[in-house]
Every structure is written in structure tokens, then in C-alpha cells.
Protein backbone atom coordinates (compact mmCIF):
# COMPACT_ATOMS: atom_id res chain seq x y z
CA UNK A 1 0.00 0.00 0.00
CA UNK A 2 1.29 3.75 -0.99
CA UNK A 3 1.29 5.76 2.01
CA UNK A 4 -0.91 8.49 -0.37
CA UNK A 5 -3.42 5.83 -0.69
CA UNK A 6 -4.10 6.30 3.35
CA UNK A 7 -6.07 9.46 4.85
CA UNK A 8 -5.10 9.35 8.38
CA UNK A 9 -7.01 11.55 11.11
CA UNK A 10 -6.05 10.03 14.45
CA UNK A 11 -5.54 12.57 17.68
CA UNK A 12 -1.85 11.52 17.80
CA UNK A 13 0.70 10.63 17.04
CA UNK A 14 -0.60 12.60 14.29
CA UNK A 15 0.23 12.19 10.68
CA UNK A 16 3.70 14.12 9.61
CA UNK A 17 4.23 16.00 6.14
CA UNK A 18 6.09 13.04 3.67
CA UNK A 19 9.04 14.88 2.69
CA UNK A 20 9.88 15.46 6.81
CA UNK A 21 9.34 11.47 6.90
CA UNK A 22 11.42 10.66 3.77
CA UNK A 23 14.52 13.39 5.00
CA UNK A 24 14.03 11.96 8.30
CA UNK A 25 14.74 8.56 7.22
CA UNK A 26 17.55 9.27 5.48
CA UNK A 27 18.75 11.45 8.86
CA UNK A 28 18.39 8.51 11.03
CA UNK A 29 20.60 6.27 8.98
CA UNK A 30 23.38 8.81 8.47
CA UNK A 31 23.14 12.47 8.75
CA UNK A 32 24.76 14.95 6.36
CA UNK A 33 27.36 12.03 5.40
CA UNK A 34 29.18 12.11 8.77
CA UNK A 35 28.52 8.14 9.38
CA UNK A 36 26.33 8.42 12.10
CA UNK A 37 22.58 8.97 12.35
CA UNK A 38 20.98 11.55 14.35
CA UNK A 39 19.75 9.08 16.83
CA UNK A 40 23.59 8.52 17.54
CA UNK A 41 25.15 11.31 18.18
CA UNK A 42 26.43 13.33 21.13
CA UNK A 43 24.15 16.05 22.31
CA UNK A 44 26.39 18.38 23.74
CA UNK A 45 28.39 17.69 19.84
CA UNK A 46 28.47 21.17 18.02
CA UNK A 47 25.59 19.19 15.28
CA UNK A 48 23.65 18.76 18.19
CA UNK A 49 24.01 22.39 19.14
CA UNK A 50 23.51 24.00 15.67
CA UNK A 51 20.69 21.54 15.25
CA UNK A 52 18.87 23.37 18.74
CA UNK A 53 19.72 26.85 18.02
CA UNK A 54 17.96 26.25 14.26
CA UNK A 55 14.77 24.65 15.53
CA UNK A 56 14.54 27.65 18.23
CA UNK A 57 15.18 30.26 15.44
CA UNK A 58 12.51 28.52 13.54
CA UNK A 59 10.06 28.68 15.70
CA UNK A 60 11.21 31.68 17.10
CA UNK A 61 10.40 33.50 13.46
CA UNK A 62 7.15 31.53 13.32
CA UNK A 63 5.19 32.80 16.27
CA UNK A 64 7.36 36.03 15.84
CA UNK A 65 8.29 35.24 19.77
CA UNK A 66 10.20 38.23 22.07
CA UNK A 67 13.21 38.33 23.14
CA UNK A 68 11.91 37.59 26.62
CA UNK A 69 11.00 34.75 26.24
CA UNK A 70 13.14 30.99 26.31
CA UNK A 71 11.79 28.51 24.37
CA UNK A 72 13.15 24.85 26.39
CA UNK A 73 12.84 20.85 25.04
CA UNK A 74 11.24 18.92 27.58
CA UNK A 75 11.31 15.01 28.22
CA UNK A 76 7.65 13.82 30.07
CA UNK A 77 4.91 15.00 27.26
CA UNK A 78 1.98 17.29 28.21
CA UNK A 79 1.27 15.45 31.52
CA UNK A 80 4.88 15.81 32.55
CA UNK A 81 3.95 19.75 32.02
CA UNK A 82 0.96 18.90 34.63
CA UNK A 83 3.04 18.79 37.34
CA UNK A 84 6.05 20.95 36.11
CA UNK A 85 3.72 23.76 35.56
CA UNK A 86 2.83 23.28 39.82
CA UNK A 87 6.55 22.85 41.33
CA UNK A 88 7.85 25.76 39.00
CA UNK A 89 5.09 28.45 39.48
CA UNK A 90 4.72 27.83 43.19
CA UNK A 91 8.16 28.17 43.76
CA UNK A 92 8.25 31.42 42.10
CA UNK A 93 5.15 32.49 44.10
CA UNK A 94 6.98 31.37 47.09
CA UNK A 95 10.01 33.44 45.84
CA UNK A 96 8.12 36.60 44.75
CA UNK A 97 6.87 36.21 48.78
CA UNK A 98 10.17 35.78 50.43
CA UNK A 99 11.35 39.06 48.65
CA UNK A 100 8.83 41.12 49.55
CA UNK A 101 8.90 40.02 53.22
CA UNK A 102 12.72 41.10 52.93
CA UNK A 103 11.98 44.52 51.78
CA UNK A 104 9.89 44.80 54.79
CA UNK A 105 11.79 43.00 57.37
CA UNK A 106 15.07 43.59 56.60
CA UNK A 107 17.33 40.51 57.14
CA UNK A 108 15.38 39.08 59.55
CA UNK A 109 15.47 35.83 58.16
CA UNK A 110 13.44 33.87 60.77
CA UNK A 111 10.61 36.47 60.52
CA UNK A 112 10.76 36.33 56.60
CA UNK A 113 10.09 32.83 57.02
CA UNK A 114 7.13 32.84 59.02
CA UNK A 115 5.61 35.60 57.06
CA UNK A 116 5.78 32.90 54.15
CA UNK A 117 4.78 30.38 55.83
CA UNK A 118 1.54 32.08 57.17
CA UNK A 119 1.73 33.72 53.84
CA UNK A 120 1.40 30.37 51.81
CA UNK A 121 -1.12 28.67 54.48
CA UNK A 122 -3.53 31.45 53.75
CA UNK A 123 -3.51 32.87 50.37
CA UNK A 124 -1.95 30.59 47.88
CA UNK A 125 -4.18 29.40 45.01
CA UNK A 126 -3.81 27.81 41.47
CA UNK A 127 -6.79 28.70 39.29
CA UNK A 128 -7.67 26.29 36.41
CA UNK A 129 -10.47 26.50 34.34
CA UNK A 130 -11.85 23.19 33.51
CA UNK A 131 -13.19 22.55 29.87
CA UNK A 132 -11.83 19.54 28.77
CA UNK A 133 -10.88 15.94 30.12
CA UNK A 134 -6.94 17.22 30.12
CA UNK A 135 -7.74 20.56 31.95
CA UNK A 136 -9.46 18.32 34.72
CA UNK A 137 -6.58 16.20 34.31
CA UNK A 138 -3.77 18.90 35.04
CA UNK A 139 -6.67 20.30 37.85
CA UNK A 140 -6.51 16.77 39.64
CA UNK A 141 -2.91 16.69 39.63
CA UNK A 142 -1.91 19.56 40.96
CA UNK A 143 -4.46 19.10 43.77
CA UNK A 144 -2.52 15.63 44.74
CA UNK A 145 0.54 16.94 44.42
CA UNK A 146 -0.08 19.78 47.21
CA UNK A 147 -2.37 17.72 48.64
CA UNK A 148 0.09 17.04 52.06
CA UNK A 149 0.21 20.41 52.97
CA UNK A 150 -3.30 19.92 54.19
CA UNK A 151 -5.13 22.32 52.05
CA UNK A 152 -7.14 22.36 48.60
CA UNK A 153 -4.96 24.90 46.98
CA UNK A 154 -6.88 24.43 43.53
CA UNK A 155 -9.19 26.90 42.94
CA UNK A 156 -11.76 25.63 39.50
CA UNK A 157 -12.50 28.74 38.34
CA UNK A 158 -14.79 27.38 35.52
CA UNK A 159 -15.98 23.55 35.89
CA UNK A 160 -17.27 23.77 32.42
CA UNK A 161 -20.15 20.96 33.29
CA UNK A 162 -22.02 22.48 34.85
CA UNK A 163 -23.52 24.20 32.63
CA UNK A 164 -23.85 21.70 30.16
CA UNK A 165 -25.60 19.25 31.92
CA UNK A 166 -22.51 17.22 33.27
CA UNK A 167 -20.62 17.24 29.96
CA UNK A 168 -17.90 18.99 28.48
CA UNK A 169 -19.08 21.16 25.40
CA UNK A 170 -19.09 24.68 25.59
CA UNK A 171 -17.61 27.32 27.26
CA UNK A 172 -19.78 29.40 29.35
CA UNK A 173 -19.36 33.29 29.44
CA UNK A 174 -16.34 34.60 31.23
CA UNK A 175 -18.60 36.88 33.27
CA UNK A 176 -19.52 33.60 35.06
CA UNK A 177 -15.41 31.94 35.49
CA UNK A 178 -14.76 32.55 39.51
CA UNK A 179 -11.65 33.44 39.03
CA UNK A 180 -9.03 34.87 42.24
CA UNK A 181 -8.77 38.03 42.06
CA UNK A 182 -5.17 39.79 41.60
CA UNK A 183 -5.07 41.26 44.56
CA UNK A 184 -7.24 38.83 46.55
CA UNK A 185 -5.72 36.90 49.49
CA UNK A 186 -3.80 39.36 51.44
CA UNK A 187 -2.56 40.92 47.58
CA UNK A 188 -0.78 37.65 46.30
CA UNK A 189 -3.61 36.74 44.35
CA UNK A 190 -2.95 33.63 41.92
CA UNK A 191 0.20 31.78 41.51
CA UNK A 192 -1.05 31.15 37.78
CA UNK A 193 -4.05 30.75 35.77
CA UNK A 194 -3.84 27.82 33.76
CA UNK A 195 -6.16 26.36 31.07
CA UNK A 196 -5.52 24.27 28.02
CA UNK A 197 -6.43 25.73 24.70
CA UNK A 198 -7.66 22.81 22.60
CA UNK A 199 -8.74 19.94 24.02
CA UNK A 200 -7.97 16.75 21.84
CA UNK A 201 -10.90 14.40 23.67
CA UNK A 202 -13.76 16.76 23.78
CA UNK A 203 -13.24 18.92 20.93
CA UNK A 204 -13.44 21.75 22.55
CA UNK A 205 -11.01 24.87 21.28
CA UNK A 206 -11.01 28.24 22.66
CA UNK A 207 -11.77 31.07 19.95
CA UNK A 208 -9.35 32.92 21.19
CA UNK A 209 -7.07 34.72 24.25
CA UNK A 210 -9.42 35.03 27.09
CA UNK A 211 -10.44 39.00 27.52
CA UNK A 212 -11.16 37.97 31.56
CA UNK A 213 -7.27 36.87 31.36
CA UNK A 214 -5.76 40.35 29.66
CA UNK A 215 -4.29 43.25 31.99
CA UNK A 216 -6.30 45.49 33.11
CA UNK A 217 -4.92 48.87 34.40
CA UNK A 218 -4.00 49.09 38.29
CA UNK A 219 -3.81 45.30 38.72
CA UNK A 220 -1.35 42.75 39.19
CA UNK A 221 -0.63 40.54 36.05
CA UNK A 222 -2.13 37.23 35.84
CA UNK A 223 0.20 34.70 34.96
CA UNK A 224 -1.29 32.38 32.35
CA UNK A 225 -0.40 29.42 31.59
CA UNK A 226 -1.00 27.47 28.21
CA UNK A 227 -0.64 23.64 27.46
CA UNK A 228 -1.49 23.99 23.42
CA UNK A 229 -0.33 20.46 22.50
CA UNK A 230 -2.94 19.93 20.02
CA UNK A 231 -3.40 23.35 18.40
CA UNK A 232 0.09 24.74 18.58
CA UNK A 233 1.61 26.33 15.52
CA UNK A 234 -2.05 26.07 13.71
CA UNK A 235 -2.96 30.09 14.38
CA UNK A 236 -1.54 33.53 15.50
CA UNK A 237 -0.88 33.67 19.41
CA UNK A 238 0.54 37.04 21.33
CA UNK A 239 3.15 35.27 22.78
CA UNK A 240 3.09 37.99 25.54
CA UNK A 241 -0.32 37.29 26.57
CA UNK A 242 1.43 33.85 28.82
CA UNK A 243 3.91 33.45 31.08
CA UNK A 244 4.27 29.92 30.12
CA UNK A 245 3.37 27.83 27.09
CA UNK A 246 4.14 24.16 26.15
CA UNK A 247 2.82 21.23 24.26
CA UNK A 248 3.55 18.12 23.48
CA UNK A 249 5.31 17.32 20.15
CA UNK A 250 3.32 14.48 18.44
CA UNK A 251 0.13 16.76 17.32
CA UNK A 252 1.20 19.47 15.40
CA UNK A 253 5.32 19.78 15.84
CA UNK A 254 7.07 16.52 15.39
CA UNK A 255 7.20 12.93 17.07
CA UNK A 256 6.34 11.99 20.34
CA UNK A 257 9.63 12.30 22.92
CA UNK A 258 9.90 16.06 22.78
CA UNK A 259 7.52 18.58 24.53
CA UNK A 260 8.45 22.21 23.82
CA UNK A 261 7.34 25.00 26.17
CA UNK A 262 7.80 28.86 26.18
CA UNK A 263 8.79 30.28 29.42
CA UNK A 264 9.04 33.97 29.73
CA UNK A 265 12.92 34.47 31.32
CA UNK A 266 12.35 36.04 34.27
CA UNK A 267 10.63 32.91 35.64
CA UNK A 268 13.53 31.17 34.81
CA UNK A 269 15.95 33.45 37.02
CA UNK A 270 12.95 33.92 40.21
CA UNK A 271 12.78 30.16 41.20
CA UNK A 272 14.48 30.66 44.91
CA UNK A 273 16.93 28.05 46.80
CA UNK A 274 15.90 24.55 47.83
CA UNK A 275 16.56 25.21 51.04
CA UNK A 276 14.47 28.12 51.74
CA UNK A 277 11.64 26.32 49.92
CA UNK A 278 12.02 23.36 51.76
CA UNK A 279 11.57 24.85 55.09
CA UNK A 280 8.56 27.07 53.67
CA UNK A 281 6.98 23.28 53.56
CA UNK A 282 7.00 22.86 49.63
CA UNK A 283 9.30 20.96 47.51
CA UNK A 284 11.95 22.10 45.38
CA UNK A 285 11.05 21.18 41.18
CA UNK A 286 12.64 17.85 40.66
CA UNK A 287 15.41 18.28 38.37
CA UNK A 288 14.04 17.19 35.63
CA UNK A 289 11.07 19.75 35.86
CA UNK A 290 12.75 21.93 36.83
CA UNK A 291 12.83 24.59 34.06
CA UNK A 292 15.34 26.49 34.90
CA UNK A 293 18.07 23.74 35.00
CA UNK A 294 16.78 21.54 32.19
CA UNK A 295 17.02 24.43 30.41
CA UNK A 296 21.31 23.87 30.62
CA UNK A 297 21.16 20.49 28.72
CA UNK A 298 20.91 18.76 32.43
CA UNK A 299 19.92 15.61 30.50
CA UNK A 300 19.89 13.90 27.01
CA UNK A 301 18.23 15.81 24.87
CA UNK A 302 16.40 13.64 22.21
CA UNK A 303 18.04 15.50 18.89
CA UNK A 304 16.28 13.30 16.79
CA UNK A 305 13.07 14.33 17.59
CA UNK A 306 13.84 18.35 17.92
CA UNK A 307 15.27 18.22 14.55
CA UNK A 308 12.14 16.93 13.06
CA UNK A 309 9.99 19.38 14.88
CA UNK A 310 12.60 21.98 13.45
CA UNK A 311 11.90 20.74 9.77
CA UNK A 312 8.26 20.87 10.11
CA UNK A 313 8.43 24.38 11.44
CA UNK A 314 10.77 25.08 8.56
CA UNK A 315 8.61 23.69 6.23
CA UNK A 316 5.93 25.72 7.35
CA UNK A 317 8.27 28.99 7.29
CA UNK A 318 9.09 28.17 3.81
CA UNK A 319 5.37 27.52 2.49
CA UNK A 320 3.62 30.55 3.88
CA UNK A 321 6.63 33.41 3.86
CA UNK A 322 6.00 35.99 5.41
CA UNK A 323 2.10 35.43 6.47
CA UNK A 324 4.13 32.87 9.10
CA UNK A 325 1.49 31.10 11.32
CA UNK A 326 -1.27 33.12 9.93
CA UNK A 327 -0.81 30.93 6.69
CA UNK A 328 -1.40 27.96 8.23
CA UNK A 329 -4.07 29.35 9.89
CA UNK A 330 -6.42 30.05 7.73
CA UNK A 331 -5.79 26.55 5.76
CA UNK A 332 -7.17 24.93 9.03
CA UNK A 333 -9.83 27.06 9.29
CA UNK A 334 -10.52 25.98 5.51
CA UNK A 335 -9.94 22.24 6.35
CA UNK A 336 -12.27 22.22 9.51
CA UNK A 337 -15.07 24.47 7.87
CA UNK A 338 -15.04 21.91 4.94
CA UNK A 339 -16.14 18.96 7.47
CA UNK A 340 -18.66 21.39 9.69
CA UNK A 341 -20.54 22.22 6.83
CA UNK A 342 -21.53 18.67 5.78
CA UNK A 343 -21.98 18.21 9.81
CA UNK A 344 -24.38 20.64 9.65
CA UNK A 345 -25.85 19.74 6.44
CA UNK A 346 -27.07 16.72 7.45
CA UNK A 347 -28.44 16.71 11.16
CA UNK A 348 -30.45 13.75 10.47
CA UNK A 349 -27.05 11.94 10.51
CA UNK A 350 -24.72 13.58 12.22
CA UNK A 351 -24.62 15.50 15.43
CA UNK A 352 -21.48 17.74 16.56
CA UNK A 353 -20.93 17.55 20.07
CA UNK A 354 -19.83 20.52 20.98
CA UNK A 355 -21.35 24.69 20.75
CA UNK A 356 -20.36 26.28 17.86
CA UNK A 357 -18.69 29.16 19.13
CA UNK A 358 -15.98 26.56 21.13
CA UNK A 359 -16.01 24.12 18.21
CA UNK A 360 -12.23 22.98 17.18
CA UNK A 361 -10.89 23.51 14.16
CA UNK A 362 -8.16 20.43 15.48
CA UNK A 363 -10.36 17.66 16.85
CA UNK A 364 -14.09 17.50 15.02
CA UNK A 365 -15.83 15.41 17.31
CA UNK A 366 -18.80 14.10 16.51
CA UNK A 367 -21.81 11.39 16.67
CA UNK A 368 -23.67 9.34 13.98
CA UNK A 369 -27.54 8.76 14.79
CA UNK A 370 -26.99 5.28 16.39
CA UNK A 371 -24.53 3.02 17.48
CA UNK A 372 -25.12 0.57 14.47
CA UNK A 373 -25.04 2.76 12.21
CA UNK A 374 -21.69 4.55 13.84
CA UNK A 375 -20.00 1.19 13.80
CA UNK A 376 -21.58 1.04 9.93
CA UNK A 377 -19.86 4.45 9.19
CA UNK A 378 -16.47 3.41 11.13
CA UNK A 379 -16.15 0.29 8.89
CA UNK A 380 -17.36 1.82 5.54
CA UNK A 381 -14.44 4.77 6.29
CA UNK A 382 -11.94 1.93 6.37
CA UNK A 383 -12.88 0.39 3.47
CA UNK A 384 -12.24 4.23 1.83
CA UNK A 385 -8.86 4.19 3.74
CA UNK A 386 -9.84 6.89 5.81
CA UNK A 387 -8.33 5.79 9.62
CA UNK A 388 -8.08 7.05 12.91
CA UNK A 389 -11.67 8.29 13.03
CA UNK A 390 -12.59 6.31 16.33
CA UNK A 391 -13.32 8.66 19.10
CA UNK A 392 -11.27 8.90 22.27
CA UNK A 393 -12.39 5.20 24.53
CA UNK A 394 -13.72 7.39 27.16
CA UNK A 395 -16.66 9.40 25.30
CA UNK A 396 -16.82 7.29 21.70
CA UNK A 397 -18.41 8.91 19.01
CA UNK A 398 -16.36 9.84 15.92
CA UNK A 399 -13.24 12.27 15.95
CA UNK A 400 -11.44 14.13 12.76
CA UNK A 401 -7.75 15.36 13.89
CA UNK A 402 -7.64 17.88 11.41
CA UNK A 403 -3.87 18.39 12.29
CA UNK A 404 -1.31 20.80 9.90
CA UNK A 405 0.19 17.66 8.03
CA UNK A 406 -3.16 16.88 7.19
CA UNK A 407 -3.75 17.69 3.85
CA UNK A 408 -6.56 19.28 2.10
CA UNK A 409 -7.38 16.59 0.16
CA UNK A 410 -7.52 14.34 2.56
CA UNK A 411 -10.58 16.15 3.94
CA UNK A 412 -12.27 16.44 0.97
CA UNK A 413 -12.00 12.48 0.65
CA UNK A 414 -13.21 12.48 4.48
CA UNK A 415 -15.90 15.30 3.10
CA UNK A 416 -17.06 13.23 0.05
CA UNK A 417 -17.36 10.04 2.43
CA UNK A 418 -19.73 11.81 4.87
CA UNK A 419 -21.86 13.27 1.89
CA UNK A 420 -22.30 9.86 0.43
CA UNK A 421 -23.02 8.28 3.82
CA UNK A 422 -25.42 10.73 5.07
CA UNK A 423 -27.23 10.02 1.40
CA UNK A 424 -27.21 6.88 1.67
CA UNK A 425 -28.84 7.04 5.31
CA UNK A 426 -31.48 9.79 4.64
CA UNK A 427 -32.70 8.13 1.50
């Protein structure tokens, strides 16, 4: 079988362009004729170094990201983020604490330490807001992992449920998100705010940068955090909106074994002394969350992988000039329109799951009428080589990863399939 012969739409690993694959192969064998392949060689070698600083240009150009900002490859995937995200960000909080207490107390280091400790008992939160089964994921874990300091630190701002009548679907209006406010809780308001942009099971995709979330004048910043694993590099960001941003590579970026993240710098330079932490009553990052040193090549990095997420970015660069991201934007707005429309065409068929206005343009989840004729429409897409449509084991249903290596006509195969199905089943 000819891999153009196969439409794939599974939610990941996700499909990559052919001429990454084909280079790829040929880089994993023996790369640029030096007898080794990239899976080989050293990476602290200068190939492995050039082969970093290229992929971080490239990506760097493509989101047109500030100087501010580090861009680190992670081991762990999104879920490793989960609890990075919570030793990181509550050590800064911790840190941003200690040095106020020492502008007011001097060098009193025993009272500094109490302040911080009464400090941390009684006003830190983590606010998450909930739309998705990997938002309540990254909400669950960071209540167990501060779960032995006796309190529920985890403030759900937004439980998106409950409006929907116990499932996830739509996002309801900001007005209603109970969010901590900055200067709540004796003025240290949040540690972070923390939500995850698309979510790959649900289908559920923010429209676009939360307004609740922006600045507003006289207040402390909120410092949001992003995971965009599934719909990263697929539209324009403001990079300076966040304070973090990551996602794991196998969606959008590369192969699985890499997660990228963006961490603005000064977080990286405001994470205070184990020690200090440690007595506070919270632990230290573990090194290898710990952005700040995995950020010096700590470990192995997987070169590999960040070289193929470095080609697909550059292959990205080097198809829409200089319209960047927004290139690829509006060719999966095109691709994820196409499929909607028949989706809508046809409600005696098909039923999206999800509210319009959240719908996402990544993961088009959807139901047929009944489960025989689902299973009908699973096996009839196989026989038209169209895979990976299953839905996600824990809600069923059908799902369309309409991710940027897959190509447009692809989804007009996918789109003539569901016209001639829905015929067939309305006539």
C-alpha cells in the first residue's frame, strides 16, 4: 500500500508532512554524510548544538516570539507539564513572597520565614479553568501533588459541566469563570491561571485569548499558563499574553519524545533556593522539571526528535513566507469548515458535540444517529482508507484530527465520504 493511498485523522501521534518522513529517514541512517545517524550522536556535539539553536530560530520566526521569552525541550509530554507547571510556578510564588517580606523586614530571616509560611497557608491558590478531560486532568494533579500540605490549593475557576448538563461542550461566558482576584488573598492573588487551549478528547477549542485573562490597568498581572499540545503552531498567538506555554510534540510539531514550552525568562531566574523552599513546607522542582536547569542540557536531549519538529516548522516557514502562522491558519480554518458544513448539512445523521462558538478547528468530534449505524460508518471509512476516526475510549463517538500535516485533500475524501453516507442514510 502507498502511504498516499491512506487518509489518516487520528488525535496523535498525528500524521507528519512526507518529505519530513522521507529526509528523516535518510537522517536517522546517516546524517549529512558524517557516518552516524541523528539518533547517535552526542548532544552536547556542536551538530547537536547548531541543530537546537535552528529549531529555536525557527520557531522563534514563526510565532514572531520576544526576546523575553526561552523557548526549552522537555522530556515527560503534556502530563509531565501537569506537574512541572505546579513545582515551578509555586516556587516562584513562594520566591516573589520571600522578597517582599525582605523589603519589609530587613534581614530578619526567621521572621521572613514565618511571614511565608503564614503567607502560603492562607492565600496561595492555582486557578484552572476546567473545559476539557486534560484541563481536569492537570486540575486533579496539581491538587494531589499539594495535597500534604493539608489544604485544597486548587481553585476551578470554571468547571465547564455544569452548565452543560454534566458534559464537556461549551464554554460558558467569562462573566460567570470565579476566578481569584489579583489582589485577593492578602494581595498575592494567583500563583497562575492555567487552562488548556484545545482539548484533543472533547473537541473543545477556545476562539481565542481570554479577555477575563488580559491586563487590566491598576492590577497585578495574571500569569497564564497554556498547554497547546494539540493546536500549537495552527494560528496567530501574542506570545506575551502567557507566562508559560508548552505542548507536546506528536500533534502538530514533530514525534512523540519532545515537549516544547515557552517560558518567559524572568521565571527562569525567580525560582528561589531549595533550602528556603524546603523549610517554607514545599518541595523544590525535581530536576528534571525543573525549568530552569533543564534548560542547561541537564539531560539527554532527544536530537532526533527536535530536529524533526525543526523541519516541520521550517517547512511551514518556507510555504507561507511571510504570512508565518497566519498561513497555516487560515488553511485549518478551511480544512475544519469543509467537514462542519456537511456536519451541519445533514443533522439527520450527524450531530457535533460541541457549541459552535468553542467548536475545534483540530479535533471535530462528533456522533452518527446510532450506534449501528456509527460502527456502519467506522467500517465503511476503512474500506475508503480513511483511519483514525474512532473517538477517544472514554466518550466514543467519531473524531477528525484535522492536524497541519493533514492535507486538504484528505478532507475532501473524508468530506465526500460523509456526503455519500449521510445520502445513503437519509434516503
Amino acid at each position: 500500500m502507498r502511504r498516499e493511498e491512506v487518509a489518516y485523522f487520528g488525535a496523535g501521534p498525528a500524521p507528519l508532512p512526507t518529505p519530513v518522513l522521507e529526509k528523516g529517514a535518510a537522517a536517522f541512517v546517516n546524517y549529512e554524510d558524517s557516518g552516524l545517524g541523528l539518533a547517535e550522536i552526542s548532544h552536547r556535539s556542536s551538530t547537536a548544538t547548531r541543530i537546537l539553536d535552528e529549531t529555536k530560530k525557527a520557531l522563534i520566526s514563526l510565532l514572531d516570539i520576544p526576546d523575553n521569552y526561552e523557548i526549552l525541550f522537555l522530556h515527560g509530554g503534556g502530563s509531565g507539564e501537569f506537574s512541572a507547571v505546579v513545582f515551578n510556578m509555586v516556587a516562584l510564588w513562594v520566591e516573589k513572597r520571600r522578597r517582599r517580606a525582605k523589603e519589609e523586614l530587613g534581614d530578619n530571616d526567621e521572621a521572613i520565614l514565618l511571614r511565608v509560611r503564614e503567607e502560603l497557608t492562607s492565600s496561595l491558590r492555582l486557578d484552572y479553568l476546567v473545559t476539557g478531560s486534560w484541563s481536569l486532568k492537570a486540575s486533579q494533579e496539581a491538587a494531589q501533588l499539594l495535597e500534604p500540605l493539608g489544604q485544597d490549593f486548587v481553585n476551578v475557576a470554571l468547571d465547564a459541566r455544569e452548565a452543560n448538563d454534566g458534559k464537556f461542550g461549551a464554554i460558558p461566558p467569562e462573566d460567570t469563570w470565579e476566578l481569584t482576584p489579583p489582589g485577593a488573598n492578602a494581595g498575592c492573588g494567583s500563583a497562575f491561571v492555567y487552562y488548556c487551549d484545545n482539548e484533543t478528547v472533547d473537541g473543545v477549542e477556545f476562539p481565542s485569548f481570554p479577555k477575563s485573562l488580559e491586563p487590566q490597568a491598576g492590577e497585578d498581572e495574571r500569569l497564564v499558563v497554556a498547554d497547546m499540545s494539540s493546536n500549537f503552531i495552527s494560528r496567530q498567538i501574542r506570545i506575551s499574553d502567557y507566562a508559560v506555554i508548552f505542548g507536546g510534540a506528536q500533534k502538530n510539531i514533530g514525534i512523540t519524545d519532545v515537549t516544547l514550552a515557552i517560558v518567559r525568562k524572568d521565571i527562569l531566574t525567580t525560582i528561589p533556593s531549595p533550602s528556603f523552599l524546603h523549610k517554607v513546607g514545599v518541595w523544590s522542582p525535581p530536576t528534571i522539571l525543573n525549568w530552569s536547569v533543564i534548560n542547561s542540557l541537564y539531560n539527554t536531549m532527544p536530537i532526533f526528535s527536535i530536529w524533526i519538529a525543526g523541519e516541520v516548522m521550517r517547512g511551514l516557514l518556507a510555504a507561507h513566507g511571510t504570512s508565518k502562522v497566519a498561513g497555516q491558519e487560515a488553511i485549518s480554518n478551511a480544512k475544519a469548515e469543509t467537514i462542519y458544513r456537511i456536519l451541519d448539512a445533514n443533522p439527520q445523521v450527524y450531530q457535533p458535540v460541541n457549541h459552535k462558538s468553542v467548536r475545534s478547528r483540530m479535533n471535530i468530534c462528533f456522533r452518527v444517529k446510532d450506534a449501528a449505524t456509527e460502527k456502519e460508518f467506522l467500517e465503511g471509512a476503512e474500506i475508503r482508507m480513511l483511519q483514525g476516526l474512532k473517538g477517544h475510549r472514554s466518550v466514543g463517538g467519531i473524531r477528525a484530527s484535522n492536524y497541519n500535516a493533514v492535507p486538504m485533500a484528505n478532507v475532501q475524501k473524508l468530506a465526500e465520504y460523509l456526503s455519500d453516507f449521510a445520502r445513503a442514510k437519509s434516503s
